[in-house]
PDB file of N, CA and C in Angstrom:
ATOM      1  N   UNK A   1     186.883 146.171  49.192  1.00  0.00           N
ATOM      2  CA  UNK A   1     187.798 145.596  48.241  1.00  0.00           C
ATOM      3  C   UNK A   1     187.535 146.147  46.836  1.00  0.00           C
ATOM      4  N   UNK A   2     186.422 145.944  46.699  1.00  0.00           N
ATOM      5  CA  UNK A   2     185.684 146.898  45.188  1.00  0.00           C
ATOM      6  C   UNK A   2     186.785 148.383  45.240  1.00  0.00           C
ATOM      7  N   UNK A   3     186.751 149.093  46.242  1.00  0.00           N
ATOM      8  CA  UNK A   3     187.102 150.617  45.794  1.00  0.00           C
ATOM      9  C   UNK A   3     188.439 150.201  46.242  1.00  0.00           C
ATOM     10  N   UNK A   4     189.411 149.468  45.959  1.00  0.00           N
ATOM     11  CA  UNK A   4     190.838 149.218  45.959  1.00  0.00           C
ATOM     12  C   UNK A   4     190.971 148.752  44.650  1.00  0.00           C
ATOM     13  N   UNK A   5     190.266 147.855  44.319  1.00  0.00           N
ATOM     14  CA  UNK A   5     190.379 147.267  42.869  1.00  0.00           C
ATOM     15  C   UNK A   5     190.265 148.905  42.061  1.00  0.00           C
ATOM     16  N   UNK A   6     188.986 149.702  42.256  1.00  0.00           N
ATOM     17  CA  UNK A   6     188.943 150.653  41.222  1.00  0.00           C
ATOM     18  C   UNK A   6     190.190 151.523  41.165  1.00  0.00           C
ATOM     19  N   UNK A   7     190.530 151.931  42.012  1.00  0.00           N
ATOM     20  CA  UNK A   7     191.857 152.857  42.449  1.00  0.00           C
ATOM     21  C   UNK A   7     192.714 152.201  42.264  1.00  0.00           C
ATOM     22  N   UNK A   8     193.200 151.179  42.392  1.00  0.00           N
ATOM     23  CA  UNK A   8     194.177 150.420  41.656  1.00  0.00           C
ATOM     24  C   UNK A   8     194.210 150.440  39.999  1.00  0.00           C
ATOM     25  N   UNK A   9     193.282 150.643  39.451  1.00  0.00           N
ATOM     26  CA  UNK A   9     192.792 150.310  37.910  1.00  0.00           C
ATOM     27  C   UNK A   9     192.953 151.970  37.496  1.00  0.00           C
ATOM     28  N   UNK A  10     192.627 152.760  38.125  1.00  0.00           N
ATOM     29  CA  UNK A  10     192.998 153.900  38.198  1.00  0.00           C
ATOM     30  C   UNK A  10     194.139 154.463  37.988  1.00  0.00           C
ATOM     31  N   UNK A  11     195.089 154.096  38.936  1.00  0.00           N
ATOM     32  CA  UNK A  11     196.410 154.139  39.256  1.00  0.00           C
ATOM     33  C   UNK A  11     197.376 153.511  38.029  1.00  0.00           C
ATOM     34  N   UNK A  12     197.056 152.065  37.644  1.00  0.00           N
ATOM     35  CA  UNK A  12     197.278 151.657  36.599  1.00  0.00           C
ATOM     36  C   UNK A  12     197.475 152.414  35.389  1.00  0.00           C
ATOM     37  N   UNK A  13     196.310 152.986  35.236  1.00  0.00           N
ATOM     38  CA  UNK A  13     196.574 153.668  33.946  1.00  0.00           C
ATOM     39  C   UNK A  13     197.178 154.966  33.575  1.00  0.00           C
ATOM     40  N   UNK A  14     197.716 155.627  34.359  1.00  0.00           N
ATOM     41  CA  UNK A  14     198.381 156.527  34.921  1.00  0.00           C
ATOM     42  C   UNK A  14     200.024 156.068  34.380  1.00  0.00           C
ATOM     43  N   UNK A  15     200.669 157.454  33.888  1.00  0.00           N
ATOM     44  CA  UNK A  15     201.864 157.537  34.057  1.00  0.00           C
ATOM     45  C   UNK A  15     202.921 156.863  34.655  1.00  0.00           C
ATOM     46  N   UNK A  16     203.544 155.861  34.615  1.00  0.00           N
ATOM     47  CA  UNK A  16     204.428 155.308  35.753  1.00  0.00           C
ATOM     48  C   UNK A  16     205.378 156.548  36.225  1.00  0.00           C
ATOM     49  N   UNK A  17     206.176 157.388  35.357  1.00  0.00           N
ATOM     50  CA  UNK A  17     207.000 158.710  36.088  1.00  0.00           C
ATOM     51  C   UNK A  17     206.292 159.062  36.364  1.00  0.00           C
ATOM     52  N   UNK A  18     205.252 159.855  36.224  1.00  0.00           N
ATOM     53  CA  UNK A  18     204.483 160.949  37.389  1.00  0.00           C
ATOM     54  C   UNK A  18     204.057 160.033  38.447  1.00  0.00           C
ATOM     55  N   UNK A  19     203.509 159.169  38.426  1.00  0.00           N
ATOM     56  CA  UNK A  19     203.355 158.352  39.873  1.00  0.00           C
ATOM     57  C   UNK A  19     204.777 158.275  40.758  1.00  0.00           C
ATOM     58  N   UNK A  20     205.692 157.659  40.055  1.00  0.00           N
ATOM     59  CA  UNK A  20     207.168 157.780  40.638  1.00  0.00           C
ATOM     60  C   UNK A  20     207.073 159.042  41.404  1.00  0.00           C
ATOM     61  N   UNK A  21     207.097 160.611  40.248  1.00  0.00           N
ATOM     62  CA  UNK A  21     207.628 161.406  40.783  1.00  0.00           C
ATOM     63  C   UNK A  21     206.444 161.793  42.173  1.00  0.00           C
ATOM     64  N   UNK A  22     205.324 161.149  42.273  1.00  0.00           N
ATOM     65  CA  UNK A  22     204.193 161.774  43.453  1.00  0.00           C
ATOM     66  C   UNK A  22     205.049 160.914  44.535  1.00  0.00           C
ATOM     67  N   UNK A  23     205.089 159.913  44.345  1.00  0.00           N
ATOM     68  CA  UNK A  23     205.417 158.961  45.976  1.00  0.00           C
ATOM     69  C   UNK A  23     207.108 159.221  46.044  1.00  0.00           C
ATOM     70  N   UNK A  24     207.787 160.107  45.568  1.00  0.00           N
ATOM     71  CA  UNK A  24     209.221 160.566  45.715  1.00  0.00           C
ATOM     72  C   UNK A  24     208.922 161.683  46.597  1.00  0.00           C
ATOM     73  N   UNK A  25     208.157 162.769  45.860  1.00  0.00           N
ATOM     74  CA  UNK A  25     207.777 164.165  46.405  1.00  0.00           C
ATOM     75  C   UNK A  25     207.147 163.666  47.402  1.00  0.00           C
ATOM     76  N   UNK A  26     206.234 162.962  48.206  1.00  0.00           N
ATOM     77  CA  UNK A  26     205.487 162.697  49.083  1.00  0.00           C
ATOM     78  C   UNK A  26     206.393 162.062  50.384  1.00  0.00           C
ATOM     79  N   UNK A  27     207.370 161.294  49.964  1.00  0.00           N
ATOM     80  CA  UNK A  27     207.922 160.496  50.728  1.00  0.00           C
ATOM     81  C   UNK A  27     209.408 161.600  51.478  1.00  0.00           C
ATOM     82  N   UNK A  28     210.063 162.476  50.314  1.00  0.00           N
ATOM     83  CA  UNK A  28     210.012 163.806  50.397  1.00  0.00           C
ATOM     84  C   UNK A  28     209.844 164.495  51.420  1.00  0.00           C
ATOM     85  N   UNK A  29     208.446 165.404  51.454  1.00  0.00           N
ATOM     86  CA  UNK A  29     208.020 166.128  51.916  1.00  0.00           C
ATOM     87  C   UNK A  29     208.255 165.231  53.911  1.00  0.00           C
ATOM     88  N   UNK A  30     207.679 164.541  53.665  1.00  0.00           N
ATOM     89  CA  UNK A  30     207.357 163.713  55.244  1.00  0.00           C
ATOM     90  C   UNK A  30     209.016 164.153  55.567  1.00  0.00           C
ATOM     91  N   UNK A  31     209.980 164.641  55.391  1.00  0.00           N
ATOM     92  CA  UNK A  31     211.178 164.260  56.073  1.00  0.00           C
ATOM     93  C   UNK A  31     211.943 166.080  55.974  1.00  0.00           C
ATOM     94  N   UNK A  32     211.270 167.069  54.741  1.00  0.00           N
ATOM     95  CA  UNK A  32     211.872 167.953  54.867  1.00  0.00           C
ATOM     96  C   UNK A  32     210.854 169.400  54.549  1.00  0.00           C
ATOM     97  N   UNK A  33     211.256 170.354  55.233  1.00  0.00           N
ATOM     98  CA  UNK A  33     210.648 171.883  55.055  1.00  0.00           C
ATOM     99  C   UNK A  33     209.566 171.637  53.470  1.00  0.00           C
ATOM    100  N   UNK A  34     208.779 172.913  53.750  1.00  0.00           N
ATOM    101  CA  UNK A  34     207.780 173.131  52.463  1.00  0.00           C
ATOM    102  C   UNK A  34     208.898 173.506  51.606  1.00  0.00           C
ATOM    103  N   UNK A  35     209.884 174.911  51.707  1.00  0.00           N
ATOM    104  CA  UNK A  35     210.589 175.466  50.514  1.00  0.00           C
ATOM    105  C   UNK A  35     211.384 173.951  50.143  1.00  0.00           C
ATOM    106  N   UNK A  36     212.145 173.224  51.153  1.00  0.00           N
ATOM    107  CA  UNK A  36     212.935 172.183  50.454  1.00  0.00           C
ATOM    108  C   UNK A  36     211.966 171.278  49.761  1.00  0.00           C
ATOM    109  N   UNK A  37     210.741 171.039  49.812  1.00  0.00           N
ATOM    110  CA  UNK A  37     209.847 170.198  48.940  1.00  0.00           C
ATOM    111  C   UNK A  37     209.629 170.603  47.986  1.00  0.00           C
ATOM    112  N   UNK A  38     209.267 171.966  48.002  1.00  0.00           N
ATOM    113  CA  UNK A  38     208.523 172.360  46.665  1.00  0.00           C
ATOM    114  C   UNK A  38     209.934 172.334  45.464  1.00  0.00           C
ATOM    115  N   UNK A  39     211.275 172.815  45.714  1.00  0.00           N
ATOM    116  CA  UNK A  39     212.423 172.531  45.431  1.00  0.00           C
ATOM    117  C   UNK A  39     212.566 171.259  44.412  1.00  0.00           C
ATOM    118  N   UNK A  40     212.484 170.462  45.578  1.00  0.00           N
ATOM    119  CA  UNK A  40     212.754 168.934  45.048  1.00  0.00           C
ATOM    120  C   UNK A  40     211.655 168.848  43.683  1.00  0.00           C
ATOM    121  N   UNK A  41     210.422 169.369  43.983  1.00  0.00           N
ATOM    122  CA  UNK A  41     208.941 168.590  43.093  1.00  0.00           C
ATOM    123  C   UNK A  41     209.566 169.699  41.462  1.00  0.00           C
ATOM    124  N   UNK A  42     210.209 171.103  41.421  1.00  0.00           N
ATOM    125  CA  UNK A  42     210.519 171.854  40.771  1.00  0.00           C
ATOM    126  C   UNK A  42     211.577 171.178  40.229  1.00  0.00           C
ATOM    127  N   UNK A  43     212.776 170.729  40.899  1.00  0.00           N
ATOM    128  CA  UNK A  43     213.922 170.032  40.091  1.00  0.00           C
ATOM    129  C   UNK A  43     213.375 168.718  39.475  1.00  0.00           C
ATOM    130  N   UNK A  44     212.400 167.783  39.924  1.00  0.00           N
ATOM    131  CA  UNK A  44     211.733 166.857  39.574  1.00  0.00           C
ATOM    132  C   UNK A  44     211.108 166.778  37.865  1.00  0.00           C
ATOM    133  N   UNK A  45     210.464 167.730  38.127  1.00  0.00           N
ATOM    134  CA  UNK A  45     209.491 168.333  37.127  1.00  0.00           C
ATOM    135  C   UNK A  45     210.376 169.214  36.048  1.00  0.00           C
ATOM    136  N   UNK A  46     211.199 169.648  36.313  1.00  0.00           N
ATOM    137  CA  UNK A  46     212.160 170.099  34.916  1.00  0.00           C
ATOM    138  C   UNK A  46     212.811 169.106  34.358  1.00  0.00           C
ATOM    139  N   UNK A  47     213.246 167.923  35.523  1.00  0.00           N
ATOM    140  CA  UNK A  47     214.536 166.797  34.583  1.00  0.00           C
ATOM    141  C   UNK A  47     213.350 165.826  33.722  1.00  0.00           C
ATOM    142  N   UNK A  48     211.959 165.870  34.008  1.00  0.00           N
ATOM    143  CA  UNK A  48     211.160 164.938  33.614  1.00  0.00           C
ATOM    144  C   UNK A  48     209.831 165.082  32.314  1.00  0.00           C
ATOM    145  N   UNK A  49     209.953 166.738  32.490  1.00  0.00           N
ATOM    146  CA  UNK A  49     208.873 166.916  31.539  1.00  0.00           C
ATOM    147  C   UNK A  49     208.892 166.755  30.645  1.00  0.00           C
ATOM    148  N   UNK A  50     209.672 167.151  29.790  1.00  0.00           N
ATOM    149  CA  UNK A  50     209.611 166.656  28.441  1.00  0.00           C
ATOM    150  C   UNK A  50     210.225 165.381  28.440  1.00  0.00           C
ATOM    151  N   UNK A  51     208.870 164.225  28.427  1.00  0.00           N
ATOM    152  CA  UNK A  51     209.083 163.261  28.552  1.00  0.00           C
ATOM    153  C   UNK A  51     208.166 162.300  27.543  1.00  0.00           C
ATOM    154  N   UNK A  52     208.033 160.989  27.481  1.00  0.00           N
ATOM    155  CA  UNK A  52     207.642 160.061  26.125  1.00  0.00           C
ATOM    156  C   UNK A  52     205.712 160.390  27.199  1.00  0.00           C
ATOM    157  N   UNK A  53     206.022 160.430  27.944  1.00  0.00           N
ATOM    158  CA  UNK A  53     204.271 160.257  28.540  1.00  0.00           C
ATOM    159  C   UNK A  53     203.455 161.863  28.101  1.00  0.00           C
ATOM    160  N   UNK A  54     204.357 162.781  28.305  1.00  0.00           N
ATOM    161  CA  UNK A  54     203.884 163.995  28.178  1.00  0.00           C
ATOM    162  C   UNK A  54     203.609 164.284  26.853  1.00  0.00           C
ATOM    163  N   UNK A  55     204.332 163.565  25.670  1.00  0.00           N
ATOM    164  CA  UNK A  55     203.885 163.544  24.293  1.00  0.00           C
ATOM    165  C   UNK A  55     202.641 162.457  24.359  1.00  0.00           C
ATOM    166  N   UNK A  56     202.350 161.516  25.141  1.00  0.00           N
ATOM    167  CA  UNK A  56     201.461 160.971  24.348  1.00  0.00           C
ATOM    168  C   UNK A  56     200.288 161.825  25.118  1.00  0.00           C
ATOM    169  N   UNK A  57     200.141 161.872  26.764  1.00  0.00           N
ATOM    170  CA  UNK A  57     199.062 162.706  26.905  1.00  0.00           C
ATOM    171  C   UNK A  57     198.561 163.534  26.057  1.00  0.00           C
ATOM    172  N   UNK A  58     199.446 164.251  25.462  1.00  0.00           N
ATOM    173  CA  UNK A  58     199.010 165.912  24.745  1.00  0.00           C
ATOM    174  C   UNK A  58     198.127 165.046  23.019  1.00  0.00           C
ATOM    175  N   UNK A  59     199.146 164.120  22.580  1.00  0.00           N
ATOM    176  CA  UNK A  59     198.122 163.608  21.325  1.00  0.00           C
ATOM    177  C   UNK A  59     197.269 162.529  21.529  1.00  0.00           C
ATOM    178  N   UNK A  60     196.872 162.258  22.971  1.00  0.00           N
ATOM    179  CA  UNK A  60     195.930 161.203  22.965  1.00  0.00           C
ATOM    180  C   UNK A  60     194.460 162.614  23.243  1.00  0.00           C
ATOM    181  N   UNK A  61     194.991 163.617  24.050  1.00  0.00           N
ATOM    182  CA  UNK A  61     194.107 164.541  23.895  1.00  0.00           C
ATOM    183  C   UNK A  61     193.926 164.912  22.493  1.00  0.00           C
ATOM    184  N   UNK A  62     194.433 165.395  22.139  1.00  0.00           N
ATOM    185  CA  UNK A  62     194.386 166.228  20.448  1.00  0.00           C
ATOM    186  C   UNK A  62     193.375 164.935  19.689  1.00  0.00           C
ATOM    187  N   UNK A  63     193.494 163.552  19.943  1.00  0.00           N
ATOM    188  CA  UNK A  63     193.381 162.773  19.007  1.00  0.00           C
ATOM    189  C   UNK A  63     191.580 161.897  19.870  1.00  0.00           C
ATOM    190  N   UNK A  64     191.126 162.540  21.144  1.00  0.00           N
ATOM    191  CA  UNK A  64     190.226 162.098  21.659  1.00  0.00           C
ATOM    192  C   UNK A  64     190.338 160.790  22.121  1.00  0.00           C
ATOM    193  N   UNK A  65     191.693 160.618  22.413  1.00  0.00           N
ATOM    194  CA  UNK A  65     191.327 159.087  22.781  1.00  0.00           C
ATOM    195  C   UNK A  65     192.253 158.412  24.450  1.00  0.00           C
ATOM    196  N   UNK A  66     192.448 157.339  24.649  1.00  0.00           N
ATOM    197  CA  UNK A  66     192.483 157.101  26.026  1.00  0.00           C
ATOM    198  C   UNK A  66     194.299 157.219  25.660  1.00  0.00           C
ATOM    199  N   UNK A  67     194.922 157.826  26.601  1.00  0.00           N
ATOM    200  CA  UNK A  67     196.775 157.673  26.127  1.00  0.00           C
ATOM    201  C   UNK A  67     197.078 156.670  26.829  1.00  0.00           C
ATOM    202  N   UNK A  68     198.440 156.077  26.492  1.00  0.00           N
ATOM    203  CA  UNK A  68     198.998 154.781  26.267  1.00  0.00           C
ATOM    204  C   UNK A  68     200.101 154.619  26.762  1.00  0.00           C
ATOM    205  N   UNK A  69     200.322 154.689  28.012  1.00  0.00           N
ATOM    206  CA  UNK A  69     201.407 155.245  28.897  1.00  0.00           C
ATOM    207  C   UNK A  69     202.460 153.893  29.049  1.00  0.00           C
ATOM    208  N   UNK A  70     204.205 154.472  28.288  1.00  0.00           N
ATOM    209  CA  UNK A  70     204.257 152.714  28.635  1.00  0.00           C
ATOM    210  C   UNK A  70     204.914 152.399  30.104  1.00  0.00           C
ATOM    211  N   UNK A  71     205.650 151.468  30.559  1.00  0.00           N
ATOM    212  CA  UNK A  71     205.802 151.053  31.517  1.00  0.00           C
ATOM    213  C   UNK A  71     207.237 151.291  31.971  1.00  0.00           C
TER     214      UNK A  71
END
């Protein structure tokens, strides 16, 4: 139960879109070809990157500190 709680707390602090976009691509993949996956994770990843999480990652790095991902 301990290493569910941590991975949960883990998970938590994490991106809510990039988590989205992992269990999309994952759920994904289980149903179609590698080229049609990698596809999907490529169209994924262009409509999403420049996104409010990807600015704060980059200045919570620049700024040494934990980023603040909202919900």
């Amino acid at each position: 139960m301990q290493a569910v709680r941590v991975l949960a707390t883990e998970l938590a602090a994490k991106p809510a879109l990039a988590l989205r976009g992992t269990k999309r691509a994952m759920l994904y993949a289980r149903d179609h070809g590698v080229a049609d996956g990698l596809r999907q994770v490529a169209d994924w990843n262009a409509a999403t990157l420049l996104s409010r999480d990807l600015a704060e990652a980059v200045a919570a790095q620049r700024e040494r500190r934990t980023p603040r991902f909202d919900l």
